[in-house]
C-alpha atoms as a PDB file:
ATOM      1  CA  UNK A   1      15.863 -28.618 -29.677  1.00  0.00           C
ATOM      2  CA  UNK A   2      19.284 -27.295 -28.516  1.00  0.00           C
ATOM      3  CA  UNK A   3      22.310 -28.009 -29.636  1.00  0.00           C
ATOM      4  CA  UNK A   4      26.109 -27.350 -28.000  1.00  0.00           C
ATOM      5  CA  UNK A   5      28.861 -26.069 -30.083  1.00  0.00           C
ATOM      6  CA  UNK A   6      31.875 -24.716 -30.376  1.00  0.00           C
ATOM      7  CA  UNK A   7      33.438 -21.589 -32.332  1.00  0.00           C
ATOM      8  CA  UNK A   8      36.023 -20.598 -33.579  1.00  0.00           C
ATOM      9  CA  UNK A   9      37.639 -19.669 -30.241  1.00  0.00           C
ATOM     10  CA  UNK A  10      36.707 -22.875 -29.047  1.00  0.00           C
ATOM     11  CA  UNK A  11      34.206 -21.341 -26.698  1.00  0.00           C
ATOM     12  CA  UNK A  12      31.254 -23.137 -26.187  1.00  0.00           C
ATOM     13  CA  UNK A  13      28.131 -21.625 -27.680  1.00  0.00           C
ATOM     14  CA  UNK A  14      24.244 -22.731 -27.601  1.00  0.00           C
ATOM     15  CA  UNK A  15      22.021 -23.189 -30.775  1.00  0.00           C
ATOM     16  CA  UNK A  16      18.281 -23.325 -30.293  1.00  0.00           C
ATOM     17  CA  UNK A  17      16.183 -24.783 -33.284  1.00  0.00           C
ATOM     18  CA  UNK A  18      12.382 -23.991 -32.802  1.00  0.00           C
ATOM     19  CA  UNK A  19      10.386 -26.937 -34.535  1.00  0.00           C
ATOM     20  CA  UNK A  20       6.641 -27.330 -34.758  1.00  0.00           C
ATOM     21  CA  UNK A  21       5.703 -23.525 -34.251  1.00  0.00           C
ATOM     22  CA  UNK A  22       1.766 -22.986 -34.769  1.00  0.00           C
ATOM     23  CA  UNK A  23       0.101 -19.570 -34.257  1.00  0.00           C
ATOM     24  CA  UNK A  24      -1.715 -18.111 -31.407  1.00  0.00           C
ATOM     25  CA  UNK A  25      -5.501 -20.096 -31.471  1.00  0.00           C
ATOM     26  CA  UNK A  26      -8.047 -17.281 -30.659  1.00  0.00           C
ATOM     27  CA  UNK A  27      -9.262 -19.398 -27.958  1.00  0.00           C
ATOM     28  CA  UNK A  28      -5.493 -18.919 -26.418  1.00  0.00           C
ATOM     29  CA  UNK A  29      -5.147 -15.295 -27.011  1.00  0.00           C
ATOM     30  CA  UNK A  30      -8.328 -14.880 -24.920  1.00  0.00           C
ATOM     31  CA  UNK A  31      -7.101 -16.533 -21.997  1.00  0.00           C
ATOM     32  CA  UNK A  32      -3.739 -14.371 -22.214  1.00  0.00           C
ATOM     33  CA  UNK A  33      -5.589 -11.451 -22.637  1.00  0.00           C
ATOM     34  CA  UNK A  34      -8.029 -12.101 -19.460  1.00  0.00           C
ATOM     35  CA  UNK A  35      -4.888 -13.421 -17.285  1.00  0.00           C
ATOM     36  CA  UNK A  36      -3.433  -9.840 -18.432  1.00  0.00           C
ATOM     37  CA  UNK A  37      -6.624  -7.818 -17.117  1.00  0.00           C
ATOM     38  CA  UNK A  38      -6.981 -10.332 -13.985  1.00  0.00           C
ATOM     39  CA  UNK A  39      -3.157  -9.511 -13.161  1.00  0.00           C
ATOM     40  CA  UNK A  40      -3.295  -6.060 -14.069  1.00  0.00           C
ATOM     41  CA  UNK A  41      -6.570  -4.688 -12.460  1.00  0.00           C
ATOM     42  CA  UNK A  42      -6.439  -6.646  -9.053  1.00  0.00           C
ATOM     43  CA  UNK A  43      -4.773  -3.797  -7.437  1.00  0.00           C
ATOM     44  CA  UNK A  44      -7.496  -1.745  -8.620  1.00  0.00           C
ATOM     45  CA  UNK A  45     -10.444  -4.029  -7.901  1.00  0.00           C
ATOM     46  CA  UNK A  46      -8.695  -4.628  -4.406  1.00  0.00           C
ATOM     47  CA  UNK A  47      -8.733  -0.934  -3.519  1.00  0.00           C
ATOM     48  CA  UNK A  48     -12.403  -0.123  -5.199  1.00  0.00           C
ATOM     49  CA  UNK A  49     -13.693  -2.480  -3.006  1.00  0.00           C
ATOM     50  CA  UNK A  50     -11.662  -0.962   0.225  1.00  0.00           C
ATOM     51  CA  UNK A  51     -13.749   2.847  -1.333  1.00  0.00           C
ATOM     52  CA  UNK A  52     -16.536   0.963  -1.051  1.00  0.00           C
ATOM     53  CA  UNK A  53     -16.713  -1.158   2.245  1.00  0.00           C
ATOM     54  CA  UNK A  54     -15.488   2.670   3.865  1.00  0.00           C
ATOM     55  CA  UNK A  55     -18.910   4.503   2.504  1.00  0.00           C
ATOM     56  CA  UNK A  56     -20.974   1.452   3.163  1.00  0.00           C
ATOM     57  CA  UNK A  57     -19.225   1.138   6.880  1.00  0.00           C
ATOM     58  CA  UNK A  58     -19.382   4.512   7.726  1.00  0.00           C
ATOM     59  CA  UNK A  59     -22.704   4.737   6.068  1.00  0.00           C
ATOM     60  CA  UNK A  60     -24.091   2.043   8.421  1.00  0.00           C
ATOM     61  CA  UNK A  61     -23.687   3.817  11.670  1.00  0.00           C
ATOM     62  CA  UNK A  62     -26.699   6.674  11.258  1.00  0.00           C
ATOM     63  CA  UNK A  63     -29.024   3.526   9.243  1.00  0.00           C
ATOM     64  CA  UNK A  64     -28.451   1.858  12.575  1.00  0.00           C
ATOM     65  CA  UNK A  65     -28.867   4.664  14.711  1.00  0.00           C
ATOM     66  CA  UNK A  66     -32.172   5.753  12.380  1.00  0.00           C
ATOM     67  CA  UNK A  67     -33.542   2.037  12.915  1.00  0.00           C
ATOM     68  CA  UNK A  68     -33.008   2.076  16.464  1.00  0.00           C
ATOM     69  CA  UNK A  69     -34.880   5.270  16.812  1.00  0.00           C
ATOM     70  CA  UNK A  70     -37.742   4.285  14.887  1.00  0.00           C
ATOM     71  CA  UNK A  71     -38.226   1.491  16.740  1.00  0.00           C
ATOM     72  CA  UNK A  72     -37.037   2.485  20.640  1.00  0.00           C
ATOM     73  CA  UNK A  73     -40.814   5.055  21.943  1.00  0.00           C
ATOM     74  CA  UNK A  74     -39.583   8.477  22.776  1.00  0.00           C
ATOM     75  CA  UNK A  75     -40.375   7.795  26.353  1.00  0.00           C
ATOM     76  CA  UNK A  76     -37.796   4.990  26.882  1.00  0.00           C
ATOM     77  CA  UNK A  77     -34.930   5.895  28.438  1.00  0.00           C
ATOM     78  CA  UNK A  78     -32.218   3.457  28.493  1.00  0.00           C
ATOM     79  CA  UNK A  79     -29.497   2.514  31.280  1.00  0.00           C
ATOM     80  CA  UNK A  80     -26.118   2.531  31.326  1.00  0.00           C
ATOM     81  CA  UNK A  81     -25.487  -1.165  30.496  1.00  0.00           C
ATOM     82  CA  UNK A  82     -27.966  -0.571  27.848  1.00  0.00           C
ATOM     83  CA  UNK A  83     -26.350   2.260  26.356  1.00  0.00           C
ATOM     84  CA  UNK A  84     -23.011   0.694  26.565  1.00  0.00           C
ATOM     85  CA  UNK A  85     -24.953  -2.267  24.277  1.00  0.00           C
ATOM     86  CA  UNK A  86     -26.459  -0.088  21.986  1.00  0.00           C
ATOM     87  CA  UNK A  87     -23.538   1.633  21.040  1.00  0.00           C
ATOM     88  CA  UNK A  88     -21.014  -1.558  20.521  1.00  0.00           C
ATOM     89  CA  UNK A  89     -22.452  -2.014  16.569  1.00  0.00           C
ATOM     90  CA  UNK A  90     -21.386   1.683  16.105  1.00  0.00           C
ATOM     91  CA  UNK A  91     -18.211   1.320  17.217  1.00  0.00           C
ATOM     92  CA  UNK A  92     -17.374  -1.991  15.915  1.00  0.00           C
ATOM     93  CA  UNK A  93     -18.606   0.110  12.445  1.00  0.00           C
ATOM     94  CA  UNK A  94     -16.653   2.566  12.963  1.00  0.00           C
ATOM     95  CA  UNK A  95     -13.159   0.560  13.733  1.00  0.00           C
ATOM     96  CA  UNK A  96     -14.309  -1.533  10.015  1.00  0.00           C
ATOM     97  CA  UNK A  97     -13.962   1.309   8.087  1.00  0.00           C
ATOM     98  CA  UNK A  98     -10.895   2.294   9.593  1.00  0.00           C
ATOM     99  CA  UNK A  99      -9.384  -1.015   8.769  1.00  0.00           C
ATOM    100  CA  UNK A 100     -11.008  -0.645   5.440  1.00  0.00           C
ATOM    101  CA  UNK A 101      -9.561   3.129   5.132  1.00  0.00           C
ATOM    102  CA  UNK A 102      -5.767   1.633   5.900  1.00  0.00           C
ATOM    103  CA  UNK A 103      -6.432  -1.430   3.453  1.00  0.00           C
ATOM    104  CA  UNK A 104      -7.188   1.772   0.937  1.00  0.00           C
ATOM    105  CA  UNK A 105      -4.516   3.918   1.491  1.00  0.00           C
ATOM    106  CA  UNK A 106      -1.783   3.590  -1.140  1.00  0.00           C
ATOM    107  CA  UNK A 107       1.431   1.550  -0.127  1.00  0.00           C
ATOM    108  CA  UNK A 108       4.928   3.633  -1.177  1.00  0.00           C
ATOM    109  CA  UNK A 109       7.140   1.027  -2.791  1.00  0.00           C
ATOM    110  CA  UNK A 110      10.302   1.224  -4.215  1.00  0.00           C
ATOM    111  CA  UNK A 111      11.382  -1.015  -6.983  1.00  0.00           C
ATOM    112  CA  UNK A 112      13.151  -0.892 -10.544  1.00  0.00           C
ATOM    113  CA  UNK A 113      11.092  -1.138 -13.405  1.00  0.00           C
ATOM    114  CA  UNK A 114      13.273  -2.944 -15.255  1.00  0.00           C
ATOM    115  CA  UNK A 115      13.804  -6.125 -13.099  1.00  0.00           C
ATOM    116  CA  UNK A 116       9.817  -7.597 -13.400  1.00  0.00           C
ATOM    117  CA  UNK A 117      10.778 -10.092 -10.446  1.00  0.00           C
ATOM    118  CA  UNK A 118      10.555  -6.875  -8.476  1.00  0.00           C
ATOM    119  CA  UNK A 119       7.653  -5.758  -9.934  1.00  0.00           C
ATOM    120  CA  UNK A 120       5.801  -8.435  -9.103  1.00  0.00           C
ATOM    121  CA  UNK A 121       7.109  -8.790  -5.478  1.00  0.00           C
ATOM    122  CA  UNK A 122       5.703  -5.346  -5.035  1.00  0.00           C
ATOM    123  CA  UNK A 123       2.241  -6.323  -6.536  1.00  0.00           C
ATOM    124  CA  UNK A 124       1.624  -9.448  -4.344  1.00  0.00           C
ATOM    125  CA  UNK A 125       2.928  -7.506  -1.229  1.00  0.00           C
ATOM    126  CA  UNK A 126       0.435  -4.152  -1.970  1.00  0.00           C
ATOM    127  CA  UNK A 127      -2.534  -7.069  -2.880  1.00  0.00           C
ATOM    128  CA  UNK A 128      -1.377  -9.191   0.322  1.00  0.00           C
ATOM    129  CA  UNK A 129      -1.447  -5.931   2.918  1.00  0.00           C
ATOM    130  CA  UNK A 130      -5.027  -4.986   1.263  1.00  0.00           C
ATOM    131  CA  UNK A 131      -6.182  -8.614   1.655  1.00  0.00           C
ATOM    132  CA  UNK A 132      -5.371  -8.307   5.328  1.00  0.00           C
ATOM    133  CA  UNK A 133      -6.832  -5.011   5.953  1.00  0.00           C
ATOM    134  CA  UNK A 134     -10.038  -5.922   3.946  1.00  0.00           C
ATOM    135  CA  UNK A 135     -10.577  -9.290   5.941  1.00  0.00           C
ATOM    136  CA  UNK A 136     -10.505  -7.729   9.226  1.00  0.00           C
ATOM    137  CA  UNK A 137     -12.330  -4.928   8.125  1.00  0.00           C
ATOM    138  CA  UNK A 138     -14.857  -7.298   6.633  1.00  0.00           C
ATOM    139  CA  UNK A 139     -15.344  -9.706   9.570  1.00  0.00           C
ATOM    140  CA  UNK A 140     -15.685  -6.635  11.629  1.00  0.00           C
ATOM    141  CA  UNK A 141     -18.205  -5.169   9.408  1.00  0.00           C
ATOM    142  CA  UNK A 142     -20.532  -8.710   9.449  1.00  0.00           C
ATOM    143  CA  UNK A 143     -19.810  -8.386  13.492  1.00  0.00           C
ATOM    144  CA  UNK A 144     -21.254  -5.474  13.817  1.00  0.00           C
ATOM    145  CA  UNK A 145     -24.089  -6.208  11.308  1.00  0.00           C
ATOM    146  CA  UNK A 146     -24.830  -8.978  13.937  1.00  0.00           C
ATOM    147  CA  UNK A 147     -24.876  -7.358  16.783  1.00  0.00           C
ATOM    148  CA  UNK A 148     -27.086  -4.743  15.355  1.00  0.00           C
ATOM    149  CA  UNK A 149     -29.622  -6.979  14.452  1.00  0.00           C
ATOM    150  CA  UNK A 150     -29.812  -8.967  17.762  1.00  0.00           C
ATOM    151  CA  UNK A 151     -29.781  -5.109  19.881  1.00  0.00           C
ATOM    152  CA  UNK A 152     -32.440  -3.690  17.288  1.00  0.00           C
ATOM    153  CA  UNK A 153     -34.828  -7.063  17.902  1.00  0.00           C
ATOM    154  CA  UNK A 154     -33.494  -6.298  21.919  1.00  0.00           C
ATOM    155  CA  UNK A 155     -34.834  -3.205  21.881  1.00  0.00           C
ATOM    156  CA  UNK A 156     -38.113  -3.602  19.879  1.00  0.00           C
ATOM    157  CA  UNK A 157     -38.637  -6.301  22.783  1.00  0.00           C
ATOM    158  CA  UNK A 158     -37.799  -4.020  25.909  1.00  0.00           C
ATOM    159  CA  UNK A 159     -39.046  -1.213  24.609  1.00  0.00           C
ATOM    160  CA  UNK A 160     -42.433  -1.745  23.178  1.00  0.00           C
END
């Protein structure tokens, strides 16, 4: 409860009477500490996951490539439309992990350390850009995943 006074200067002056204080229930103190790890590791889990879409996109191009060869005979030759199909997943593999590579790189920021409001502005822009970077690099990545599977089945059909 707060109460308004005056002192001596007849100057107003606030007086704040805590009532009804209980401790911390363990239950409590476990959700503060996992709201602490959940605010303080989502940069970090934000840009692991960036690491690994990066390996896993740029990973994908020679499994693709690998599968395709395995299936295609030696003796088929493809066309130039066909070649221009086969390569789209690669390419659409290759621009995902580039999205996924600027979603990774570290954002320079300048801010105070001792005003939190700018702290904070700097952590939900840095998460925001990486959330952006990581959805286009992801719906790029399950594009090309696509694709690849429909040209593979393509190819097993034309070719065999």
């Amino acid at each position: 409860m707060a109460k308004a006074m005056r002192n001596e200067n007849n100057s107003l002056i606030q007086e704040i009477e805590i009532e009804d204080v209980f401790p911390i229930s363990p239950h409590n103190r476990a959700l503060y500490e996992a709201g602490k790890t959940m605010l303080t590791d989502s940069i970090e889990t934000s840009r692991d996951f960036c690491k690994f879409m990066i390996s896993l996109s740029t990973g994908a191009i020679p499994v693709y490539f690998t599968i395709l060869n395995f299936i295609v005979s030696k003796d088929y030759t493809f066309n130039f439309k066909q070649i221009l199909y086969v390569t789209t997943p690669s390419i659409i593999f290759l621009f995902s992990s580039i999205f996924f590579s600027i979603g990774y790189y570290p954002k320079s920021a300048n801010f105070s350390l001792d005003i939190p409001d700018e702290i904070e502005n700097e952590r939900c822009s840095i998460l925001a850009r990486r959330s952006k970077f990581s959805k286009i690099g992801f719906s790029l990545f399950l594009l090309a995943a696509l694709i690849s599977i429909f040209i593979v089945t393509y190819a097993y059909l034309i070719a065999r």
